[in-house]
Protein backbone atom coordinates (compact mmCIF):
# COMPACT_ATOMS: atom_id res chain seq x y z
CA UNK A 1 -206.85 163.97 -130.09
CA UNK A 2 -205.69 161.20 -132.46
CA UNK A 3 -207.26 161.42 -135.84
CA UNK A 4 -209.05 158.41 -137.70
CA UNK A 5 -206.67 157.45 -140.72
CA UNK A 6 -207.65 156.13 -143.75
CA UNK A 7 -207.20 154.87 -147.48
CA UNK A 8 -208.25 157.64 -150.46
CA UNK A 9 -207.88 155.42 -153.71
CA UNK A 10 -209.09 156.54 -157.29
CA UNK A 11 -210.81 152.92 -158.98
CA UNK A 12 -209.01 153.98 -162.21
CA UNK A 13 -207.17 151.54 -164.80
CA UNK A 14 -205.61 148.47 -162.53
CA UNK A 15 -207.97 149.49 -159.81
CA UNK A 16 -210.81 148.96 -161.36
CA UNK A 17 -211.73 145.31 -160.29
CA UNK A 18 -214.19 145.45 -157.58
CA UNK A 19 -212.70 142.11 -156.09
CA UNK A 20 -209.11 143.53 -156.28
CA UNK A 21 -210.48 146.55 -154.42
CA UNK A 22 -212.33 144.70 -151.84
CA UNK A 23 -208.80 142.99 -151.19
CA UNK A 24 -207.14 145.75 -150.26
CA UNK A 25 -209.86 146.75 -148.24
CA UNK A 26 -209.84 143.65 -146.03
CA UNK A 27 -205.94 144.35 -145.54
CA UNK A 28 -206.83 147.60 -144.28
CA UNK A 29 -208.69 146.45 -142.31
CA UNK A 30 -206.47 143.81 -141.28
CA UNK A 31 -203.56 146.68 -140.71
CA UNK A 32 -205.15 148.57 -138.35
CA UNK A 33 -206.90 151.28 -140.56
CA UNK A 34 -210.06 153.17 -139.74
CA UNK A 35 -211.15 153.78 -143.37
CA UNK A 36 -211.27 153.19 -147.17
CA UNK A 37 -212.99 155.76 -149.44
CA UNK A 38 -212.96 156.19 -153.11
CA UNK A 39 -213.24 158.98 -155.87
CA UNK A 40 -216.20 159.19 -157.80
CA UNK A 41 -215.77 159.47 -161.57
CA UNK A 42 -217.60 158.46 -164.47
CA UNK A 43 -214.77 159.78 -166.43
CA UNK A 44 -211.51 161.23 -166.21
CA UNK A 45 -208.54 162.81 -167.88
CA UNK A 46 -205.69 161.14 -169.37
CA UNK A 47 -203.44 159.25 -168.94
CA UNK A 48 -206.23 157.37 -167.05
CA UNK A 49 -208.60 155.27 -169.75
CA UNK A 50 -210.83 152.55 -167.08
CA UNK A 51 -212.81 153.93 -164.56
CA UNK A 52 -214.65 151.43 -162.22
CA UNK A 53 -218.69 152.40 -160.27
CA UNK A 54 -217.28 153.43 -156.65
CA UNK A 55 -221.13 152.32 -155.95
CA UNK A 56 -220.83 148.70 -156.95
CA UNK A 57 -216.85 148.60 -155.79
CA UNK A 58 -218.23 150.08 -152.35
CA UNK A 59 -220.69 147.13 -151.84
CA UNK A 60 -218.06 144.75 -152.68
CA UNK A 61 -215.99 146.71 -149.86
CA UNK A 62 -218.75 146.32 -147.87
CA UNK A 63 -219.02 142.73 -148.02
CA UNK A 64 -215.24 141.90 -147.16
CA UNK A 65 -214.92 144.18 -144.59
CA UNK A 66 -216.48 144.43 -140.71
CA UNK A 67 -215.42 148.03 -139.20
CA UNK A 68 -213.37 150.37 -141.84
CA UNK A 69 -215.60 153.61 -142.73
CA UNK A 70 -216.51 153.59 -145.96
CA UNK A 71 -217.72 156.13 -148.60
CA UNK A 72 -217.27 158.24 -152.01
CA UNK A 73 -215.14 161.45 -151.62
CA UNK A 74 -216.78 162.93 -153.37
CA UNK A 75 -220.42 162.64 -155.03
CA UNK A 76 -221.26 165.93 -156.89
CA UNK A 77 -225.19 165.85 -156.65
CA UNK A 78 -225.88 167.81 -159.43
CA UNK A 79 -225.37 164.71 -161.90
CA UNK A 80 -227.12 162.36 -159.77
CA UNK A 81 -231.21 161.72 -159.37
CA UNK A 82 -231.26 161.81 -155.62
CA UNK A 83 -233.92 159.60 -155.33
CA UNK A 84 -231.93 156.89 -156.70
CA UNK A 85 -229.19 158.02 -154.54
CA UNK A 86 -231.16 157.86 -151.38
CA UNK A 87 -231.80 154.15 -152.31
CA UNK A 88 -228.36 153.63 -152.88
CA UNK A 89 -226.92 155.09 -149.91
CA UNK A 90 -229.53 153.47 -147.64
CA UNK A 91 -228.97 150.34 -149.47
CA UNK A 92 -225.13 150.38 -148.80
CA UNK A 93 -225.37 151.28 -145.19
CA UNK A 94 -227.26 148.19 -144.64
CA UNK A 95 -225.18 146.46 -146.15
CA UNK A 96 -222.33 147.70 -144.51
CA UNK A 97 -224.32 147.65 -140.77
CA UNK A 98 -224.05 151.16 -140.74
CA UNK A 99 -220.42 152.31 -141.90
CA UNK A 100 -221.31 154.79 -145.14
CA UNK A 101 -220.03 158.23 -145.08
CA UNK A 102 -221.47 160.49 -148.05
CA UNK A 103 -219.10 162.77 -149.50
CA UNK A 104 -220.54 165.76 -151.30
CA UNK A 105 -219.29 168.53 -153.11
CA UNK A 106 -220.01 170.41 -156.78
CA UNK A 107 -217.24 168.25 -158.39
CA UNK A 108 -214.16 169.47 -160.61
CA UNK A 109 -215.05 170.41 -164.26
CA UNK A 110 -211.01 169.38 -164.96
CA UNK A 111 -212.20 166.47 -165.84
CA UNK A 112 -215.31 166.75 -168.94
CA UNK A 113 -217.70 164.75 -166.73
CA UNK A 114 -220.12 167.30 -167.54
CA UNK A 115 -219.90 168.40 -170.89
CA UNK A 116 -219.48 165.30 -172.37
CA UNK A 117 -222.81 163.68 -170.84
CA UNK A 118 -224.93 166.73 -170.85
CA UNK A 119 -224.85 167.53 -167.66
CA UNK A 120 -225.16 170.86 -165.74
CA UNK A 121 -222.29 172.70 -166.46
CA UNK A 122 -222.49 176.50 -164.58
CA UNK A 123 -220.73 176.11 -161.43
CA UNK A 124 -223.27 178.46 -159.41
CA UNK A 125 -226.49 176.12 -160.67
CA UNK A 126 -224.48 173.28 -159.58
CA UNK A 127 -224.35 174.51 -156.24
CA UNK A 128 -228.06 175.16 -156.18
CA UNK A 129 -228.97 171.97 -157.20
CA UNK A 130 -226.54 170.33 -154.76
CA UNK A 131 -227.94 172.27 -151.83
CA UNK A 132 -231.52 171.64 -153.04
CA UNK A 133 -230.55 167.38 -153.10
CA UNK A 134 -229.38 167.31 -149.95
CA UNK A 135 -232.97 168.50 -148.82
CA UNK A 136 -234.26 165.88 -150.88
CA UNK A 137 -231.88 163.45 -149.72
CA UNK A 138 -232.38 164.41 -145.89
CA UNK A 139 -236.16 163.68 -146.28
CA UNK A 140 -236.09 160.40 -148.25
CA UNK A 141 -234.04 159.39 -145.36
CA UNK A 142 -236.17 160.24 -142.66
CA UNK A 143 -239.29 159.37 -144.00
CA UNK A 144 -240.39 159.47 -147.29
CA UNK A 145 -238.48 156.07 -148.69
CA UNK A 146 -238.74 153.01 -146.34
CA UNK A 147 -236.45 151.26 -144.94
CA UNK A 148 -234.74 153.98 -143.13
CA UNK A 149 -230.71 154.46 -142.84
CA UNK A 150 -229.24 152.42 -140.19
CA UNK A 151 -227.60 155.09 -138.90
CA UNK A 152 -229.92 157.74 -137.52
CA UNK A 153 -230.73 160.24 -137.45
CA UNK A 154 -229.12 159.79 -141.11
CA UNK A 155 -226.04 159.35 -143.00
CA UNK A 156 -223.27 161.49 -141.70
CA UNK A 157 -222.26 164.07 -145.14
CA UNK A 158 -218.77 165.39 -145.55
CA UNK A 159 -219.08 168.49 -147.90
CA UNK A 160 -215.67 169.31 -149.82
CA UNK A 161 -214.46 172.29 -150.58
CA UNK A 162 -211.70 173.52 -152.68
CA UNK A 163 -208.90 175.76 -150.75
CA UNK A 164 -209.42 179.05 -150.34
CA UNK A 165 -213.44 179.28 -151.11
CA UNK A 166 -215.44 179.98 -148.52
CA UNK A 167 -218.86 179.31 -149.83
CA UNK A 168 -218.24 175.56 -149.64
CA UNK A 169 -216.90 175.89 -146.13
CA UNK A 170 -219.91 177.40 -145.03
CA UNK A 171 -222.03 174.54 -146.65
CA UNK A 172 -219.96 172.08 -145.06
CA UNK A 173 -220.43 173.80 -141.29
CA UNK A 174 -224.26 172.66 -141.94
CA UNK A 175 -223.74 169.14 -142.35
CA UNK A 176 -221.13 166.45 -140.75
CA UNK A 177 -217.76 167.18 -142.29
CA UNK A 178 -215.46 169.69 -143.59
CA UNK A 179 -213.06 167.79 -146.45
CA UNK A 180 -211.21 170.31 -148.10
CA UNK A 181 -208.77 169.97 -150.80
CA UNK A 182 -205.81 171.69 -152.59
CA UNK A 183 -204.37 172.86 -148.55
CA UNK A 184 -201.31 174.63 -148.68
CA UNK A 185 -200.59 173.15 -144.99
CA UNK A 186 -201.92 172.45 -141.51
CA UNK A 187 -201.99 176.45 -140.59
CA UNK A 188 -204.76 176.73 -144.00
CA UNK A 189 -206.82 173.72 -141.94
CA UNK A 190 -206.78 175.52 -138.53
CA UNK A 191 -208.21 178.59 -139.76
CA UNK A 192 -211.09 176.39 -141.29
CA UNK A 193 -211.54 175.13 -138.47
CA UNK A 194 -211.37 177.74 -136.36
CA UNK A 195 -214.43 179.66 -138.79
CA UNK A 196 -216.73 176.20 -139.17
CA UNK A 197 -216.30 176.22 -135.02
CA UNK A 198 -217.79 180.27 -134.86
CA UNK A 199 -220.50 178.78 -137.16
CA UNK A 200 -221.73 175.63 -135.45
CA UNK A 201 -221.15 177.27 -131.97
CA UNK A 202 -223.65 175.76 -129.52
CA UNK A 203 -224.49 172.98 -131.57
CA UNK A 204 -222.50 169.91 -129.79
CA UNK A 205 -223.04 167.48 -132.63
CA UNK A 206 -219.79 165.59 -133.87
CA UNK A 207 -218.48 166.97 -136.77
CA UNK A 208 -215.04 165.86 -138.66
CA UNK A 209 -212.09 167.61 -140.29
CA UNK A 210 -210.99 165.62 -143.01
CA UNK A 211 -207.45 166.29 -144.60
CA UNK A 212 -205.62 163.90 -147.18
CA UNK A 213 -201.20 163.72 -147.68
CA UNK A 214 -199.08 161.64 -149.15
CA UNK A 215 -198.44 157.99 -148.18
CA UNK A 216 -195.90 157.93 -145.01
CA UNK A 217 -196.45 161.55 -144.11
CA UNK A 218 -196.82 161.89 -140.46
CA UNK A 219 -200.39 162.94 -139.10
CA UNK A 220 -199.28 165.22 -136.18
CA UNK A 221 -199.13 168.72 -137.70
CA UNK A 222 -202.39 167.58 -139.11
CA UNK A 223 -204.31 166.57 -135.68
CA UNK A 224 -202.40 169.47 -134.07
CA UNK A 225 -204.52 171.43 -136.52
CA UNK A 226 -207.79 170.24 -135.69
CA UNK A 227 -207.94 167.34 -138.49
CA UNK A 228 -209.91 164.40 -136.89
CA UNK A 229 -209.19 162.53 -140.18
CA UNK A 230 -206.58 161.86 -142.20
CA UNK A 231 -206.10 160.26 -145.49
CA UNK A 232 -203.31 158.18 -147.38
CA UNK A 233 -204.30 159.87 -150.54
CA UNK A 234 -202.85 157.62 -154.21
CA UNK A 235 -202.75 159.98 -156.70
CA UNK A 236 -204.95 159.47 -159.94
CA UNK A 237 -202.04 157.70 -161.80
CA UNK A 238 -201.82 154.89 -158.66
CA UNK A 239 -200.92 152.01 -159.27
CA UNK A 240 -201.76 148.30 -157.62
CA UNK A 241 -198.33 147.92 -155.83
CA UNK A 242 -198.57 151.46 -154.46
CA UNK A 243 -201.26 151.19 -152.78
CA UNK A 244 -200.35 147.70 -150.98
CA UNK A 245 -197.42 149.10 -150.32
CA UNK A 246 -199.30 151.92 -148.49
CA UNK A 247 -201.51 149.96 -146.85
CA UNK A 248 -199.17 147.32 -145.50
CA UNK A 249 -196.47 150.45 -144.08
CA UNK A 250 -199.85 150.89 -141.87
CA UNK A 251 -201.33 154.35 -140.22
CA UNK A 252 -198.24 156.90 -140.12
């Protein structure tokens, strides 16, 4: 099976401009990708000093664009009020007639994101409170905040996880998606996939392998693997020309 291949871009320093971002988005679009997703930061380490709202940057995105997959990779839940992420997400997939992936996961404390705005810092409360939003999430969605998702029965979630925790994986076999970072290689992705398929056996529902490389790496060990997408990741330090470059050498 061929995988879906997208754009993985960090809105840091000259990517911060939502219109410059929605530009490369349209020639993504235009160059025969399936996707453009971002990282979600309010802050991060150095060298990088600007960091840009994936939210807002995503609804500019949204608005330039008519088929690429879009989403944050990835939202850690414990510093968000899921209420006012369940209007945002529902928000955004109107906008985008139905095209929002969520990405999930506890997010990296590499960074100070937590620390420095008083957020939870404990790793194992994170996770609690990140399986106890998506609860909260899943039922604004389907009922408790009008208007509803476009997509239904909801928003498809991609879960990360960090290579080789398990605990993650296990969350992830719940939900839509498997992302996991920090792979050593295409043999560490089949034996994910090989354990989230012993978990969701009998349940036929779609569910995605999501992998990132390096721009002009070839995709084949990766779909031989089981990946079903794969992403031109740009490092944190990316710059403007980089990524055009990237997206203009099209899907590897």
């Amino acid at each position: 099976m061929t995988a879906n291949r997208g754009i993985f871009v960090p809105p840091f320093d000259e990517l911060v401009d939502p219109t410059v971002m929605a530009d490369l988005a349209e020639e993504a679009e235009r160059h025969g990708w399936d996707g453009f997703f971002l990282w979600d930061h309010v802050a991060y380490r150095e060298p990088v000093r600007a960091v840009a709202d994936p939210w807002v940057v995503l609804a500019a995105i949204a608005c330039r664009t008519e088929r690429l997959r879009i989403g944050p990779m990835v939202t850690p839940l414990a510093r968000r009020r899921v209420h006012k992420l369940a209007r945002e997400t529902v928000t955004l997939d109107h906008l985008s007639r139905g095209r929002l992936t969520l990405g999930i996961g506890l997010g990296s404390d590499r960074n100070n994101e937590f620390e420095r705005f008083g957020e939870v810092t404990d790793a194992r409360e994170r996770a609690r409170l990140l399986d106890e939003g998506l609860a909260r999430l899943v039922g604004y969605w389907t009922g408790e905040l009008e208007p509803p998702p476009v997509q239904q029965p909801r928003i498809p979630v991609w879960a990360a996880a960090r290579w080789p925790n398990r605990r993650p994986v296990r969350r992830a076999a719940r939900w839509d998606g498997l992302f996991p970072i920090e792979l050593p290689g295409p043999e560490a992705l089949a034996e994910l996939v090989k354990e989230v398929r012993a978990t969701r056996e009998g349940n036929d529902e779609p569910f995605d392998f999501v992998v990132e490389d390096a721009p002009g790496a070839p995709s084949d060990p990766w779909e031989a693997a089981g990946a079903t997408w794969v992403l031109t990741s740009l490092g944190f330090t990316a710059r403007l020309e980089e990524v055009r470059a990237a997206i203009e050498a099209g899907p590897a």
